[in-house]
Protein backbone atom coordinates (compact mmCIF):
# COMPACT_ATOMS: atom_id res chain seq x y z
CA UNK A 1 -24.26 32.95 -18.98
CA UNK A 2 -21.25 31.54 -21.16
CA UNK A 3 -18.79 29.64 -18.95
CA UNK A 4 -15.40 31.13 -19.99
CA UNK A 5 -13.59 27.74 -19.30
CA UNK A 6 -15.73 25.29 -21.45
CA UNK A 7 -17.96 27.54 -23.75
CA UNK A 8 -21.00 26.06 -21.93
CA UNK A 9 -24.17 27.79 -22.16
CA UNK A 10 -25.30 27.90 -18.74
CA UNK A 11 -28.51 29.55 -16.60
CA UNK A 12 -28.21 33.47 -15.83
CA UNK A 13 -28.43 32.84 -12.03
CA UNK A 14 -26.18 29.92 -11.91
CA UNK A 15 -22.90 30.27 -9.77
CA UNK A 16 -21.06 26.92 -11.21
CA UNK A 17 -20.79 25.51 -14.61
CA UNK A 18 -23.07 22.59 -15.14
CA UNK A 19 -20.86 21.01 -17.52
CA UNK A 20 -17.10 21.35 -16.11
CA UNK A 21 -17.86 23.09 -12.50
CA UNK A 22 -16.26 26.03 -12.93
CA UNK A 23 -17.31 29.08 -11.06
CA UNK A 24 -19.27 31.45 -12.91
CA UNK A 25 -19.14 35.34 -13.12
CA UNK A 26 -16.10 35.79 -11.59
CA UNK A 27 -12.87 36.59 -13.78
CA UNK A 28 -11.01 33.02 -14.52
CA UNK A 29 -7.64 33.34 -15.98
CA UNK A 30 -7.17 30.62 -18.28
CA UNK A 31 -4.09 27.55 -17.27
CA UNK A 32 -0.47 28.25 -17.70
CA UNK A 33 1.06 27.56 -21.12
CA UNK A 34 4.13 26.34 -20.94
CA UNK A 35 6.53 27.22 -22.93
CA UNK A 36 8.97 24.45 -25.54
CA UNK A 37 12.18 25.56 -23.26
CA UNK A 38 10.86 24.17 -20.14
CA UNK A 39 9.96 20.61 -21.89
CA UNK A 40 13.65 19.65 -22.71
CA UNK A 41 14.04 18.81 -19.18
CA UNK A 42 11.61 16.71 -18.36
CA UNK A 43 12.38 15.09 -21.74
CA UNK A 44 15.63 13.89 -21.08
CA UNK A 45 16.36 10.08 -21.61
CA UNK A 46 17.62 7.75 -18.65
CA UNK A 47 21.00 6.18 -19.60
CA UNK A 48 20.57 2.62 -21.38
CA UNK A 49 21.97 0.00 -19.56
CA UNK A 50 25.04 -0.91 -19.90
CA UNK A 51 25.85 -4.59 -17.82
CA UNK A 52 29.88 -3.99 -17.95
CA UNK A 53 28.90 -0.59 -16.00
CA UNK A 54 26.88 -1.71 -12.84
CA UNK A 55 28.63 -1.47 -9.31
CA UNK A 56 29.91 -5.09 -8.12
CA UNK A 57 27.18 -5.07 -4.96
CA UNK A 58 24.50 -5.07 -7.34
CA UNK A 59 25.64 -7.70 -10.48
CA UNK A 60 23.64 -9.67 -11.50
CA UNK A 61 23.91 -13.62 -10.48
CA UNK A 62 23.75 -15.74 -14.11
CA UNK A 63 21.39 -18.70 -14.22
CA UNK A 64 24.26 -21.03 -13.81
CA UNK A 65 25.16 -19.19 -10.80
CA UNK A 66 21.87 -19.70 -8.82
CA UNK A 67 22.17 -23.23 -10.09
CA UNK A 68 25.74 -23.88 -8.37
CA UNK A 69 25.04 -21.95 -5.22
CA UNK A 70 21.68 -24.22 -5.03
CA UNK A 71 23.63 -27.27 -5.56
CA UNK A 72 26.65 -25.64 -2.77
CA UNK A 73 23.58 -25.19 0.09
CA UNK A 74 22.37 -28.51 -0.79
CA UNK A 75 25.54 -30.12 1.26
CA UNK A 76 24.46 -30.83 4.66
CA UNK A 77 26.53 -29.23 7.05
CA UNK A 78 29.15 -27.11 4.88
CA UNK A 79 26.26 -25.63 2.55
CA UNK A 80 24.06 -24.82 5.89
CA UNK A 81 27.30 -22.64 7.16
CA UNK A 82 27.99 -20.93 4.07
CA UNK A 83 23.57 -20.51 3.59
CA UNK A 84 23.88 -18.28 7.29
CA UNK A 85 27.36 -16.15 6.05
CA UNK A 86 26.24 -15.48 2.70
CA UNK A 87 22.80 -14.54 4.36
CA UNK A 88 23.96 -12.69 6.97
CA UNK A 89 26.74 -10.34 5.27
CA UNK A 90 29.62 -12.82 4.10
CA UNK A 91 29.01 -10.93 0.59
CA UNK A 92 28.87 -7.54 -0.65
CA UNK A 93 26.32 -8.38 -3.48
CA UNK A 94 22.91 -7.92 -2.62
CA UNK A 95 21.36 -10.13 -5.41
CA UNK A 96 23.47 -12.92 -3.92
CA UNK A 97 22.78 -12.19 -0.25
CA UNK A 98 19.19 -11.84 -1.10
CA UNK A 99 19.06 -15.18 -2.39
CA UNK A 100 20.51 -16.97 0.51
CA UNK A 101 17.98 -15.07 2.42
CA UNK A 102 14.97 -16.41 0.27
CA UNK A 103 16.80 -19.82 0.50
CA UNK A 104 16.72 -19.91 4.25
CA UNK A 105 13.67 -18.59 4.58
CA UNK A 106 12.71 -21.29 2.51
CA UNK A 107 14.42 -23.76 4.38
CA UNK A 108 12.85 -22.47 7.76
CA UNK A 109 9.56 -23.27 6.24
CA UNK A 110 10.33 -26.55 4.73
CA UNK A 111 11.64 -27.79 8.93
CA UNK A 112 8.20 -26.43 10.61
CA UNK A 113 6.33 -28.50 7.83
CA UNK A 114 8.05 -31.44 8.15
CA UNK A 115 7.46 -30.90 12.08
CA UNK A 116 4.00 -30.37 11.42
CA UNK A 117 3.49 -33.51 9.60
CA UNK A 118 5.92 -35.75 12.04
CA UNK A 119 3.52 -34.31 14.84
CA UNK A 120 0.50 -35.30 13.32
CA UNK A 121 1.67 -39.09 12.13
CA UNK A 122 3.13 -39.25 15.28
CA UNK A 123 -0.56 -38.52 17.07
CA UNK A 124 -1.82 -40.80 14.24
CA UNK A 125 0.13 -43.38 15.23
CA UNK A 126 -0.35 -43.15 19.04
CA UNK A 127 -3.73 -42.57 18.74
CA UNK A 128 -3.82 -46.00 17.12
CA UNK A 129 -1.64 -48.15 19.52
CA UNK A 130 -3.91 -46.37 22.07
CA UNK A 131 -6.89 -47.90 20.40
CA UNK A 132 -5.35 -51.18 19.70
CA UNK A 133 -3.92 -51.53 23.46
CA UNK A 134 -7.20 -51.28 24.58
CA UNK A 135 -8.93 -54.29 22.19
């Protein structure tokens, strides 16, 4: 028996198509064709970007920029205010507010290390005046 989907040649009895598993015997209709009018709009091209046309939330920050606002929440105490308002909504743009959020983040991490390694050479460092209080 001919499979009517592949053109395989295939045993009399057999119910499936060995080589592309298509039922056998019963009436197949073949896949849709589609037609050249239907392609168009699938086809269509996005808009090229255009940086003079993108909404003020989402500009882009230039490398200078990250520089200067690294350099602004470098200052102790006035760059650690303006790190929590930019962070927490002081700005409309996102690329900015998202970078005072990694920034934080970072500088969350950067305090528990420090903790973690004062707490240890602190140990260190008892554990040794322990040792030499009792010589």
């Amino acid at each position: 028996m001919k499979c009517s989907s592949c053109g395989f040649e295939n045993e009399e009895n057999a119910k499936f198509c060995k080589q592309c598993g298509a039922p056998l015997g019963a009436q197949q209709t073949p896949p849709p064709q589609y037609s050249q009018q239907a392609a168009p709009q699938y086809a269509q091209q996005a808009p090229a970007y255009d940086p003079n046309n993108v909404p003020e939330e989402y500009k882009p920050i230039s490398m200078w920029g990250y520089f200067g606002y690294e350099l602004l929440f470098s200052i102790p105490l006035v760059g650690f205010i303006l790190l929590l308002v930019f962070s927490f909504g002081g700005t409309k743009n996102h690329n900015l507010k998202n970078f005072a959020r990694s920034y934080f983040c970072l500088l969350i991490l950067g305090i528990i290390v420090a903790i973690i390694i004062f707490a240890a050479a602190g140990t260190t460092a008892g554990l040794s005046a322990l040792r030499d209080w009792k010589h």
